[in-house]
PDB file of N, CA and C in Angstrom:
ATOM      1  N   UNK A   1      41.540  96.570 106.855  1.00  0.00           N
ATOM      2  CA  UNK A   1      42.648  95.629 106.757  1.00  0.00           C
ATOM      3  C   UNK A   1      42.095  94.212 106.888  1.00  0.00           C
ATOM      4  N   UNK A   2      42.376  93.092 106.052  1.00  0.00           N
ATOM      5  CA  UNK A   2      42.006  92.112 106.019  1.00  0.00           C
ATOM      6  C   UNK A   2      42.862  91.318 106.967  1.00  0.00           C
ATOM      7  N   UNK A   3      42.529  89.846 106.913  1.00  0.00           N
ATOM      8  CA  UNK A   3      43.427  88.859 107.652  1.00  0.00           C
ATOM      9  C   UNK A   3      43.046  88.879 109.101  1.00  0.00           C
ATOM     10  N   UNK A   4      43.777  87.806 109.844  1.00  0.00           N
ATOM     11  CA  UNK A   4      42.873  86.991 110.975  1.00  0.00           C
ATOM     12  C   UNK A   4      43.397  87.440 112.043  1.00  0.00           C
ATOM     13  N   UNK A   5      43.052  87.440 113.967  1.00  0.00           N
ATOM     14  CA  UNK A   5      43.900  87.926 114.359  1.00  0.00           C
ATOM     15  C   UNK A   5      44.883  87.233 114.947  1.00  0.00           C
ATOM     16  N   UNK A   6      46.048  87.097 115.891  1.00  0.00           N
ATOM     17  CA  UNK A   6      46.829  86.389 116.865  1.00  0.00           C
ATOM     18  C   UNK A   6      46.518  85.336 116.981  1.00  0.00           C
ATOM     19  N   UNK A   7      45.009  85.362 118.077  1.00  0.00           N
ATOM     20  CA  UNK A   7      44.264  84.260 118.302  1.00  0.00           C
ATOM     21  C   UNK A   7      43.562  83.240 117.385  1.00  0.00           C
ATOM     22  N   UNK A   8      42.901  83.600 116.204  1.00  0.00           N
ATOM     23  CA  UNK A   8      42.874  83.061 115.357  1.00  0.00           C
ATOM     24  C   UNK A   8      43.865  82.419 114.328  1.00  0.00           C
ATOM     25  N   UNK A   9      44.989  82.951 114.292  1.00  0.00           N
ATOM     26  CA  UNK A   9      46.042  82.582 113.155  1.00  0.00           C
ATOM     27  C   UNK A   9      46.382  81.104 114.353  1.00  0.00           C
ATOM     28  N   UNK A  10      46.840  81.413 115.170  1.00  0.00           N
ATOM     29  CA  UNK A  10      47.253  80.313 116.408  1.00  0.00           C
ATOM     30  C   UNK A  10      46.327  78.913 116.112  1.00  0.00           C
ATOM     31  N   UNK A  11      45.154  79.072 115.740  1.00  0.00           N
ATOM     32  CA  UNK A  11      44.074  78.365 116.735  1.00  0.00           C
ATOM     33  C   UNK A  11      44.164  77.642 114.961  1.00  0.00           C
ATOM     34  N   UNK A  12      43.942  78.097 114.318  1.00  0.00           N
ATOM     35  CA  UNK A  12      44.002  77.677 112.824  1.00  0.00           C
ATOM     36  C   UNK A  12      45.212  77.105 112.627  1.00  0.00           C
ATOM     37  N   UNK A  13      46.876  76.992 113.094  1.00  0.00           N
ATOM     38  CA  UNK A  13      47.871  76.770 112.778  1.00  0.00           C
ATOM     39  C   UNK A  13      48.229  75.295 113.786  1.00  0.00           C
ATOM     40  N   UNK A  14      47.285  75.501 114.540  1.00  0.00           N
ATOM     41  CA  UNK A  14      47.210  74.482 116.307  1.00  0.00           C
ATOM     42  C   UNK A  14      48.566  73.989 117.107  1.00  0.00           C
ATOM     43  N   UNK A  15      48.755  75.930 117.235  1.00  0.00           N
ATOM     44  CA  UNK A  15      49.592  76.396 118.126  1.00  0.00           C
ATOM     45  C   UNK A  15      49.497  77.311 119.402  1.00  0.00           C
ATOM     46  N   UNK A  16      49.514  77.801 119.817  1.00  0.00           N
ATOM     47  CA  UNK A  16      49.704  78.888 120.993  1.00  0.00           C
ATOM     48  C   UNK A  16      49.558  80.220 121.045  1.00  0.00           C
ATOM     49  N   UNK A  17      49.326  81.409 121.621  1.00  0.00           N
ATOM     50  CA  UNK A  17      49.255  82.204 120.770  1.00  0.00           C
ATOM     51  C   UNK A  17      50.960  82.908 121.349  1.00  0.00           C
ATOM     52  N   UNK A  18      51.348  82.058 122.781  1.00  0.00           N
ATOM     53  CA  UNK A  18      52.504  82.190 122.567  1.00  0.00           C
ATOM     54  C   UNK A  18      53.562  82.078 122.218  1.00  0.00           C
ATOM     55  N   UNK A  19      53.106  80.664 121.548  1.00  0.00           N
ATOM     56  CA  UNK A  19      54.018  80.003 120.366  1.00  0.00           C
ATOM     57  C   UNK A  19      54.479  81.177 119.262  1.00  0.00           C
ATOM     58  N   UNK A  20      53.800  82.068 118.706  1.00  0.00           N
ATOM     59  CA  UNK A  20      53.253  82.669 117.983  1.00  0.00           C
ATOM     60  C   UNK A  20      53.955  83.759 117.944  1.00  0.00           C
ATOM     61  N   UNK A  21      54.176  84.095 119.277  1.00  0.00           N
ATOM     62  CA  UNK A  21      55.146  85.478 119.320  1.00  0.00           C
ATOM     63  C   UNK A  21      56.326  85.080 119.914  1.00  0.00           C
ATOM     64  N   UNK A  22      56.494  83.480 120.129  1.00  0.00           N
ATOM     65  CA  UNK A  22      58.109  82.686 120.251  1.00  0.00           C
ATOM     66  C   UNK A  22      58.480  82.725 119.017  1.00  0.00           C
ATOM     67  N   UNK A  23      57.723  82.544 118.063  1.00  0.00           N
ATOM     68  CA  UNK A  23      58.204  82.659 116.888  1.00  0.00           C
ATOM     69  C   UNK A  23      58.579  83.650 116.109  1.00  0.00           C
ATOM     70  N   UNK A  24      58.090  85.131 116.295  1.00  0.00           N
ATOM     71  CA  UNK A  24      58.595  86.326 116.233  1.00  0.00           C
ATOM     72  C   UNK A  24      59.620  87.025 116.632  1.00  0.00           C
ATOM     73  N   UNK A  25      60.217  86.167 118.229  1.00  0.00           N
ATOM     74  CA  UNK A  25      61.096  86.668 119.156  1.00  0.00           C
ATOM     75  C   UNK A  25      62.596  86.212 118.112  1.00  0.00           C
ATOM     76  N   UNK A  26      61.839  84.600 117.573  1.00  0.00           N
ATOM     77  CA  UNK A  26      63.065  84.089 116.899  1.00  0.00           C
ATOM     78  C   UNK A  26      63.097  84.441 115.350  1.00  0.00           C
ATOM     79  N   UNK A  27      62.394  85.624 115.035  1.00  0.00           N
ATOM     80  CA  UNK A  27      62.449  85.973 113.728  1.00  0.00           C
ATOM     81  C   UNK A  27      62.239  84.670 112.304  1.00  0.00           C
ATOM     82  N   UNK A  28      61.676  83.821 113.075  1.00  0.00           N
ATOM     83  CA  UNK A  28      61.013  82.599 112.378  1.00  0.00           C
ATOM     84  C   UNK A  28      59.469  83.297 111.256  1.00  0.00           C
ATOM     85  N   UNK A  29      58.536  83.697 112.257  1.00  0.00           N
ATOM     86  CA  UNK A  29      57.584  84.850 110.976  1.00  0.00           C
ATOM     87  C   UNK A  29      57.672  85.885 111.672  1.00  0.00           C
ATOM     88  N   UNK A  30      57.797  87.049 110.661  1.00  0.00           N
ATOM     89  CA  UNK A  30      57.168  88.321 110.420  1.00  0.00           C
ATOM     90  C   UNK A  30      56.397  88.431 111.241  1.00  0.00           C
ATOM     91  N   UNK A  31      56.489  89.425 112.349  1.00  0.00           N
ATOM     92  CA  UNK A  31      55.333  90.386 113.044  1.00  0.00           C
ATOM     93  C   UNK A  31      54.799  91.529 111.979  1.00  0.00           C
ATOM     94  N   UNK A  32      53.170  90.976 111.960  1.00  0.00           N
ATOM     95  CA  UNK A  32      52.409  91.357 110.680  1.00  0.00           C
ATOM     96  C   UNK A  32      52.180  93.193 111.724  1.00  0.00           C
ATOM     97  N   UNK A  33      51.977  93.889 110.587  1.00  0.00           N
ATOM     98  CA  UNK A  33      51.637  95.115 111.253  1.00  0.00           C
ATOM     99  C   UNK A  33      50.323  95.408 111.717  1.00  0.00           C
ATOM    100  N   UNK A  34      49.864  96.106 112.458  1.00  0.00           N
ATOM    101  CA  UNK A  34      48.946  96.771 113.385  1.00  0.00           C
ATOM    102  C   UNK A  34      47.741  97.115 112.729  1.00  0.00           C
ATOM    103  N   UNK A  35      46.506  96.371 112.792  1.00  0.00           N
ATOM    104  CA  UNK A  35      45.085  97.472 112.245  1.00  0.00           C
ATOM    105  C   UNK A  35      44.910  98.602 113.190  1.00  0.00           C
ATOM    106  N   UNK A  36      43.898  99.733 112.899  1.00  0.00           N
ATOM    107  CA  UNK A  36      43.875 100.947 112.928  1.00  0.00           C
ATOM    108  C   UNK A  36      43.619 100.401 114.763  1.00  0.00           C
ATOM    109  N   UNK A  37      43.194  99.184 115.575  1.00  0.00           N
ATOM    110  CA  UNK A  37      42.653  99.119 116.611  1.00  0.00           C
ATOM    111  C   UNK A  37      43.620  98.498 117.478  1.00  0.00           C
ATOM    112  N   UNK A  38      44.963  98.171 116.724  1.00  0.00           N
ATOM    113  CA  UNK A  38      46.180  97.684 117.717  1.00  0.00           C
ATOM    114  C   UNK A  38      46.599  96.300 117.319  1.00  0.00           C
ATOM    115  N   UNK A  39      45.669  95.364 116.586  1.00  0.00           N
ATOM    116  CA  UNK A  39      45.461  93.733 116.598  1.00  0.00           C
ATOM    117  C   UNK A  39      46.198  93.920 115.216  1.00  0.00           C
ATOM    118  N   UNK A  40      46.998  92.652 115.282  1.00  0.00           N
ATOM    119  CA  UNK A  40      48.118  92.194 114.512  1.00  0.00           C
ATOM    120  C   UNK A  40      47.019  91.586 113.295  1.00  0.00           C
ATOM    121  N   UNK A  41      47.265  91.664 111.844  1.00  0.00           N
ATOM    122  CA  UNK A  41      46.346  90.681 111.189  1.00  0.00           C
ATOM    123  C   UNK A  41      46.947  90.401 110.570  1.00  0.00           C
ATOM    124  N   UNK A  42      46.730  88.809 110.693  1.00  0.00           N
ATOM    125  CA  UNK A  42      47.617  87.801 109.882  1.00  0.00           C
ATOM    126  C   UNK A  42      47.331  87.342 108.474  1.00  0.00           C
ATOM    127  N   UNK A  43      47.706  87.582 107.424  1.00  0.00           N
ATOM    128  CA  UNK A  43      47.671  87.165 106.152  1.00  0.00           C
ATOM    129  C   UNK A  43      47.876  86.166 105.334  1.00  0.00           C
ATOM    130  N   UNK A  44      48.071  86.351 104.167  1.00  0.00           N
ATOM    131  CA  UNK A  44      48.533  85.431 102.902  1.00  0.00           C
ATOM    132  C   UNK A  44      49.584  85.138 103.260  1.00  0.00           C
ATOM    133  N   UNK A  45      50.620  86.228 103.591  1.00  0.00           N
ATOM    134  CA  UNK A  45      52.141  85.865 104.033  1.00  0.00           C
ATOM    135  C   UNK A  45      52.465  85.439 104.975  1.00  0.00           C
ATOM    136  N   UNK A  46      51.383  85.800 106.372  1.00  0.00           N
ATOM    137  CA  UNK A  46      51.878  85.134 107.389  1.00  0.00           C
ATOM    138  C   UNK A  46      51.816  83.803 107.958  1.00  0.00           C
ATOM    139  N   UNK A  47      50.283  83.692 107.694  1.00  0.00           N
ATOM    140  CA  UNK A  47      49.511  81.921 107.718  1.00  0.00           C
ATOM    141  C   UNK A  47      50.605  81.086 107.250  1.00  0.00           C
ATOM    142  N   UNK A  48      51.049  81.136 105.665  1.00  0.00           N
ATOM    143  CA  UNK A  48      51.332  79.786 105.629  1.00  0.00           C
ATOM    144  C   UNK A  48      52.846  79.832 106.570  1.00  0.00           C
ATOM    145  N   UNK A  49      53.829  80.594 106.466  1.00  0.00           N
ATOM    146  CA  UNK A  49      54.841  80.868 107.000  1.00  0.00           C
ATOM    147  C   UNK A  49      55.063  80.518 108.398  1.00  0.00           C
ATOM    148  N   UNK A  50      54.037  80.547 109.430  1.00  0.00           N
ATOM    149  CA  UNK A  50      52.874  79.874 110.399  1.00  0.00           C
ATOM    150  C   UNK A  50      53.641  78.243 110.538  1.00  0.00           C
ATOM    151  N   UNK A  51      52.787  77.681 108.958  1.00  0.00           N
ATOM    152  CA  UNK A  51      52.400  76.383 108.890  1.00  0.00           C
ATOM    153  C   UNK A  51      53.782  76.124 108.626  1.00  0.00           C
ATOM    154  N   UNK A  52      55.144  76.342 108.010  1.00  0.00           N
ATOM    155  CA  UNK A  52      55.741  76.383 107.826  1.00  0.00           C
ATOM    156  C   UNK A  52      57.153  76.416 108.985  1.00  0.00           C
ATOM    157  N   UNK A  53      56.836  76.810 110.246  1.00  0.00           N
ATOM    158  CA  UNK A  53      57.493  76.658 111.115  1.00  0.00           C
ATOM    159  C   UNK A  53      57.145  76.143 112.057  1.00  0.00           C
ATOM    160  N   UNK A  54      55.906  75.728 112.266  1.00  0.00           N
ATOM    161  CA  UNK A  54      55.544  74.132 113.111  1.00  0.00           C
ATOM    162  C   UNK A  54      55.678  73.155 112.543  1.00  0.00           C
ATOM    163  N   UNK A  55      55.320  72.926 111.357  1.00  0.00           N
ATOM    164  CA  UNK A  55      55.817  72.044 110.462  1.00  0.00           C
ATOM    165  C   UNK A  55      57.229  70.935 111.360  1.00  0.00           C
ATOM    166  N   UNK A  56      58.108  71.639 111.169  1.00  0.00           N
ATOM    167  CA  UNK A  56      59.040  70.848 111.502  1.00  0.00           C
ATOM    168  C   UNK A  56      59.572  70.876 113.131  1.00  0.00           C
ATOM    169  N   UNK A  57      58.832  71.641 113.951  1.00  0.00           N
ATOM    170  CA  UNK A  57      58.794  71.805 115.119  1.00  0.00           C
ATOM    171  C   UNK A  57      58.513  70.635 115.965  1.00  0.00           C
ATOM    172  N   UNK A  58      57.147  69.922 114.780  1.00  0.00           N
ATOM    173  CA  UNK A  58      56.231  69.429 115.905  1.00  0.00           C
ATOM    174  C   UNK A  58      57.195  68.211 115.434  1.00  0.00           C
ATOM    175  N   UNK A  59      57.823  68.115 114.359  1.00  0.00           N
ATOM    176  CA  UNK A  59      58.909  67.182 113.940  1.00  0.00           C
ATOM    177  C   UNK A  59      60.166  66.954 115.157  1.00  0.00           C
ATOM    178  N   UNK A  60      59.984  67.733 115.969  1.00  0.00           N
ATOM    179  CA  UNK A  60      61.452  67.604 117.066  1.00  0.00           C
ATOM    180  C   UNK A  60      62.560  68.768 116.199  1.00  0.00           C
ATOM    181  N   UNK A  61      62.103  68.751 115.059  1.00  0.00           N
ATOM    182  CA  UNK A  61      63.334  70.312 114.821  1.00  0.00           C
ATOM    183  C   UNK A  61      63.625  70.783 115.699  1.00  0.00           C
ATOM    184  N   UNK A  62      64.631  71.373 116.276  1.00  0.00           N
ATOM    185  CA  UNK A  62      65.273  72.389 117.316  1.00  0.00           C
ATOM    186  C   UNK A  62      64.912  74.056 116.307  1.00  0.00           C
ATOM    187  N   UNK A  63      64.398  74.479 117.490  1.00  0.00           N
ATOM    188  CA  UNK A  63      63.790  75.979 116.322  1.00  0.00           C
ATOM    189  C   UNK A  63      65.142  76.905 115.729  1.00  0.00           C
ATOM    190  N   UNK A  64      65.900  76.525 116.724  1.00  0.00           N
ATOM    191  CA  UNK A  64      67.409  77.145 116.147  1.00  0.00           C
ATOM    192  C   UNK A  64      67.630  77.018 114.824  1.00  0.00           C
ATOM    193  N   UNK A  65      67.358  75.882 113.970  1.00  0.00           N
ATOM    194  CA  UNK A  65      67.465  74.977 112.962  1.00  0.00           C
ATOM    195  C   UNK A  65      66.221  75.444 111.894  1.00  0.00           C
ATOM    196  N   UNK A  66      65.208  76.065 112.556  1.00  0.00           N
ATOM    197  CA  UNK A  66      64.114  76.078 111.473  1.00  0.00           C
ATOM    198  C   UNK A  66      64.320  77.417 110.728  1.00  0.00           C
ATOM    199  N   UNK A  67      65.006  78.545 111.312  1.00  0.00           N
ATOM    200  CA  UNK A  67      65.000  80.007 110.603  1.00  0.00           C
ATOM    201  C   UNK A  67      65.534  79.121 108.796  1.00  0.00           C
ATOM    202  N   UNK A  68      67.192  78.684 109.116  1.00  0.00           N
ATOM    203  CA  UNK A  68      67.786  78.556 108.355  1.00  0.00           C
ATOM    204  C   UNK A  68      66.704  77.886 107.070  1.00  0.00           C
ATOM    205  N   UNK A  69      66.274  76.843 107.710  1.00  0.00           N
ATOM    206  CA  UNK A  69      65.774  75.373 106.449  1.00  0.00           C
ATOM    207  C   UNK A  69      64.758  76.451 105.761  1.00  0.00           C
ATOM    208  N   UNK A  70      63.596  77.388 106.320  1.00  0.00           N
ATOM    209  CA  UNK A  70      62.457  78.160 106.209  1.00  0.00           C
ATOM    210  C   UNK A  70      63.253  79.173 104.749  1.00  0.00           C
ATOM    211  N   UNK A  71      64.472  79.532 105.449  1.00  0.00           N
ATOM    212  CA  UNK A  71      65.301  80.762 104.116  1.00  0.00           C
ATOM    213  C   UNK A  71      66.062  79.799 103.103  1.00  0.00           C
ATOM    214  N   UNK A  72      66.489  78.890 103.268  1.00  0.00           N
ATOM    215  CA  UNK A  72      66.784  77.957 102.020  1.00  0.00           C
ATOM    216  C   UNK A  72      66.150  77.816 100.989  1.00  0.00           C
ATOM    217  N   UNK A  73      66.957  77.436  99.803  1.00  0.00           N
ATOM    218  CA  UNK A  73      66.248  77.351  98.488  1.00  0.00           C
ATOM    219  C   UNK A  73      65.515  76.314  98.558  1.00  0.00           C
ATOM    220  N   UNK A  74      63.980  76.396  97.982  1.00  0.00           N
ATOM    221  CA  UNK A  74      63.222  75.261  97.491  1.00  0.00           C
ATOM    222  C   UNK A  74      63.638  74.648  97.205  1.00  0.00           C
ATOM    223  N   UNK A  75      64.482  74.733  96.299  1.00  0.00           N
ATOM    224  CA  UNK A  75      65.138  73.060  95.341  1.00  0.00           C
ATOM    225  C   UNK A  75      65.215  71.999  95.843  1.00  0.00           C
ATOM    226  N   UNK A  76      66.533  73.037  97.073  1.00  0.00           N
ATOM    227  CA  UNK A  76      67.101  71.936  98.251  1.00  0.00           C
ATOM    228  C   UNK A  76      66.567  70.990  98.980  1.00  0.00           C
ATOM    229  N   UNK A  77      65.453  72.209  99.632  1.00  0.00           N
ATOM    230  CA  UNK A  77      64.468  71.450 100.504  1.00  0.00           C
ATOM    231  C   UNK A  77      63.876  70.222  99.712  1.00  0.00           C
ATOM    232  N   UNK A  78      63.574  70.350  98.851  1.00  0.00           N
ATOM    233  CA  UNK A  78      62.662  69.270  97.798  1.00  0.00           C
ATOM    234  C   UNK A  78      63.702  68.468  97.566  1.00  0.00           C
ATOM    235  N   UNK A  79      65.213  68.468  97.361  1.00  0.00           N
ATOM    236  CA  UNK A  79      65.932  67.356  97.428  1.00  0.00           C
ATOM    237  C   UNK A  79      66.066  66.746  98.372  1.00  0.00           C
ATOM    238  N   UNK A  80      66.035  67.479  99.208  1.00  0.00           N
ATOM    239  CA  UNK A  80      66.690  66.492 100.498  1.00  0.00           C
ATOM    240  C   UNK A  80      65.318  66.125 101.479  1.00  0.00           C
ATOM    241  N   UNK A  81      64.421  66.732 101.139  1.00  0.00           N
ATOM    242  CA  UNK A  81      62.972  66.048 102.401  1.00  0.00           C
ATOM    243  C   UNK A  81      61.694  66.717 101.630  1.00  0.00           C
ATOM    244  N   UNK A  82      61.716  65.642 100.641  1.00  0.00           N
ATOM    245  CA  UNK A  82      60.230  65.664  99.772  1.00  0.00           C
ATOM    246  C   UNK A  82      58.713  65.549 100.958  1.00  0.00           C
ATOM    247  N   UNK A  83      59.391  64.888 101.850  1.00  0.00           N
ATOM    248  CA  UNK A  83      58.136  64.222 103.151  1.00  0.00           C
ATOM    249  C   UNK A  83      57.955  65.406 103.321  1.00  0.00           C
ATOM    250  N   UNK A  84      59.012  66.287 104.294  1.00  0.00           N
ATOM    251  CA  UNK A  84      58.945  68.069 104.980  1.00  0.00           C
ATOM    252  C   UNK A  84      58.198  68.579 104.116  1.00  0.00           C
ATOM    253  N   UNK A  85      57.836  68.509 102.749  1.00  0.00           N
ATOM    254  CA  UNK A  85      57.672  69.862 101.861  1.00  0.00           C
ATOM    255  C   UNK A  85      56.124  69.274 101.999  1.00  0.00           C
ATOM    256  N   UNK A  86      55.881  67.837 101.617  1.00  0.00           N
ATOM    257  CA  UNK A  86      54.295  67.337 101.562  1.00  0.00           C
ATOM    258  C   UNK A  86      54.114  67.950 102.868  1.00  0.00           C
ATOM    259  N   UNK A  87      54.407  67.595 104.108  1.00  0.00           N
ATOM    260  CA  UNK A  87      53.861  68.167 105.111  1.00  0.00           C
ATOM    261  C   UNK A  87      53.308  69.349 105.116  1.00  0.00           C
ATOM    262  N   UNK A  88      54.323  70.465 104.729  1.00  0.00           N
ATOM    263  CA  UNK A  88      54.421  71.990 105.190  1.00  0.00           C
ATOM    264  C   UNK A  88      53.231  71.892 103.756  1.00  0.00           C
ATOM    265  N   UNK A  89      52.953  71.793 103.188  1.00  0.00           N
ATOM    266  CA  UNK A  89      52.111  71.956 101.967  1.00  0.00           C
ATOM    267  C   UNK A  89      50.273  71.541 102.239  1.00  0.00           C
ATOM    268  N   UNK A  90      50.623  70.567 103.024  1.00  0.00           N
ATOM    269  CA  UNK A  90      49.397  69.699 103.346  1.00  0.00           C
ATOM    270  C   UNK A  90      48.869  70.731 104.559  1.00  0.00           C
ATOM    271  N   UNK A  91      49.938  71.451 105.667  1.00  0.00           N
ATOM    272  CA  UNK A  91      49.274  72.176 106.549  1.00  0.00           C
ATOM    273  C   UNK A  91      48.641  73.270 105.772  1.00  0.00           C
ATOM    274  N   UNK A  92      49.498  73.909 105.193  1.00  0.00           N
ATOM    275  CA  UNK A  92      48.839  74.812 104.173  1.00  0.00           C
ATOM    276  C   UNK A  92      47.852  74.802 103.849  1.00  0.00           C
ATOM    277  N   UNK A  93      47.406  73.664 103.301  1.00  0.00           N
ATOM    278  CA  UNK A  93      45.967  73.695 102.891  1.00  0.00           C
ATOM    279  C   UNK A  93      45.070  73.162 103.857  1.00  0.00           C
ATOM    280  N   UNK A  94      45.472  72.526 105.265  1.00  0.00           N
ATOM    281  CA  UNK A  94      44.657  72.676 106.033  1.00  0.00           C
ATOM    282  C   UNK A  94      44.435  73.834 106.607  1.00  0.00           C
ATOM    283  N   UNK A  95      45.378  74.750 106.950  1.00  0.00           N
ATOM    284  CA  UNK A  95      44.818  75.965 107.432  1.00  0.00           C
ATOM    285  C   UNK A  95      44.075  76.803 106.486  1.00  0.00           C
ATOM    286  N   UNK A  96      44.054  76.654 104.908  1.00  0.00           N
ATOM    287  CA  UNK A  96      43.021  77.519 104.046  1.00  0.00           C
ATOM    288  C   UNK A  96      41.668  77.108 104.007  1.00  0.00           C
ATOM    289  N   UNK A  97      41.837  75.554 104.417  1.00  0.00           N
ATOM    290  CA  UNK A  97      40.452  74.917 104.395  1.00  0.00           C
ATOM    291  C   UNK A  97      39.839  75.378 105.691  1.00  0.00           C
ATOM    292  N   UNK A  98      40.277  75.618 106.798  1.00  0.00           N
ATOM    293  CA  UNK A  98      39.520  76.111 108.043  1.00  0.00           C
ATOM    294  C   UNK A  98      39.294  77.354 108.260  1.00  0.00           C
ATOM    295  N   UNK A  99      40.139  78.207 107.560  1.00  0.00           N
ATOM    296  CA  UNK A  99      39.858  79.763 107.055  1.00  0.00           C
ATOM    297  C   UNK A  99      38.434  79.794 106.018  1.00  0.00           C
ATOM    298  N   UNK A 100      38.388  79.428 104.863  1.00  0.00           N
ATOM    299  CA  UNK A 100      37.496  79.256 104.578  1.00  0.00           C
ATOM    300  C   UNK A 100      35.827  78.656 104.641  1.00  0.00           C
ATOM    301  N   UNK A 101      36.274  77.463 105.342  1.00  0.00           N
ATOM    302  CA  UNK A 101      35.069  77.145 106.693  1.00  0.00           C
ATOM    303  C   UNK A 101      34.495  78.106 107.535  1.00  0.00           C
ATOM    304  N   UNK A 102      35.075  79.168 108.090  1.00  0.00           N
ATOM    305  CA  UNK A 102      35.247  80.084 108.999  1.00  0.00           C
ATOM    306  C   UNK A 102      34.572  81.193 108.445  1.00  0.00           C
ATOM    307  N   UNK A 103      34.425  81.411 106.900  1.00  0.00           N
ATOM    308  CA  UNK A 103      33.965  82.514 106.263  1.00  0.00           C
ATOM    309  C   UNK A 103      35.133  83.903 105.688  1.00  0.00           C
ATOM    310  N   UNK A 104      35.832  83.230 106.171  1.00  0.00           N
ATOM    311  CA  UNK A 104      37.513  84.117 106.067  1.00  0.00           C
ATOM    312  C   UNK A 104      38.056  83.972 104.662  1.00  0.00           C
ATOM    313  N   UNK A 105      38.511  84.767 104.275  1.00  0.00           N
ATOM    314  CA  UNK A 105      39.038  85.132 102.720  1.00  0.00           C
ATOM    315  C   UNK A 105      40.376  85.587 102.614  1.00  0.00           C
ATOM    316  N   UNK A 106      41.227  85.513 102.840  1.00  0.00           N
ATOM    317  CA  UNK A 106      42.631  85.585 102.495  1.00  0.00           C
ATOM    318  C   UNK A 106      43.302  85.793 100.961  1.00  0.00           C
ATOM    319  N   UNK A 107      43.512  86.517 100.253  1.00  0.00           N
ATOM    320  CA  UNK A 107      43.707  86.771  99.226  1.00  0.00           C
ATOM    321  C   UNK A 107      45.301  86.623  99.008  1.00  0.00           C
ATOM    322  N   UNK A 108      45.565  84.926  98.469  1.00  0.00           N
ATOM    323  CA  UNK A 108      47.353  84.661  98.145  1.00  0.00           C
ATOM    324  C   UNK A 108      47.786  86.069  97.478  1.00  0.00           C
ATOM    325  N   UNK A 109      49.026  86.344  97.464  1.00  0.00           N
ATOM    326  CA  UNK A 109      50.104  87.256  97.330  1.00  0.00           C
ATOM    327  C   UNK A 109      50.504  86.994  95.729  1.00  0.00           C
ATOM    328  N   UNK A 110      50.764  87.915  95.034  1.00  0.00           N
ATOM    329  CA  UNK A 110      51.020  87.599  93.657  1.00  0.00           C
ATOM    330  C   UNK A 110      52.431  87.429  93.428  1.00  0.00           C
ATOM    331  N   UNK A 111      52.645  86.122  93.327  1.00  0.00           N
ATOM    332  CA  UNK A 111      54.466  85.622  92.835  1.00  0.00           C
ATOM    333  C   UNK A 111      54.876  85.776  91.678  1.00  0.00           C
ATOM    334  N   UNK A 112      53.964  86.461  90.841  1.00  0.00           N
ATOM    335  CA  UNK A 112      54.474  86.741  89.176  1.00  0.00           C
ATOM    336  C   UNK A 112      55.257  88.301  89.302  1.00  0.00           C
TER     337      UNK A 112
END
């Protein structure tokens, strides 16, 4: 099973690792499933999704507030806070750039 673990997805996202499973509690990301040794590994889907809910956290968002904006249509978001989307986009690629620094390979998810 590929992908990074808890501690690493955290440390790459420069959050907590209890941030991490605050964010699970609030169904903000996906609790990724179990390798054969117990450790959660975090992926294509989970990383950016990650970057995506600190994003506006570290913004003063109230997390109550972030499930919703996170399940909203793109469009919207891009109408109404072009800044939010550069952000959440820009973490994105900071966390692929330090994955890849790292020697880590993450293989994006196919949207076609």
């Amino acid at each position: 099973m590929n992908g990074v673990t808890i501690g690493q997805a955290a440390a790459f996202v420069g959050v907590t690792v209890k941030t991490v499973r605050h964010y699970h509690k609030l169904g903000l990301v996906k609790e990724p499933e179990r390798d054969s040794s117990g450790y959660r590994r975090y992926g294509s889907a989970e990383l950016p999704r990650l970057v995506q809910a600190r994003t506006p956290a570290t913004a003063g968002v109230p997390l109550a507030e972030i499930g919703p904006m996170l399940d909203a249509d793109p469009a919207l978001i891009a109408h109404h806070g072009e800044e939010q989307g550069s952000a959440a986009a820009q973490g994105v690629t900071l966390v692929e750039t330090k994955l890849r620094a790292a020697g880590i390979h993450i293989p994006r998810p196919d949207t076609h």
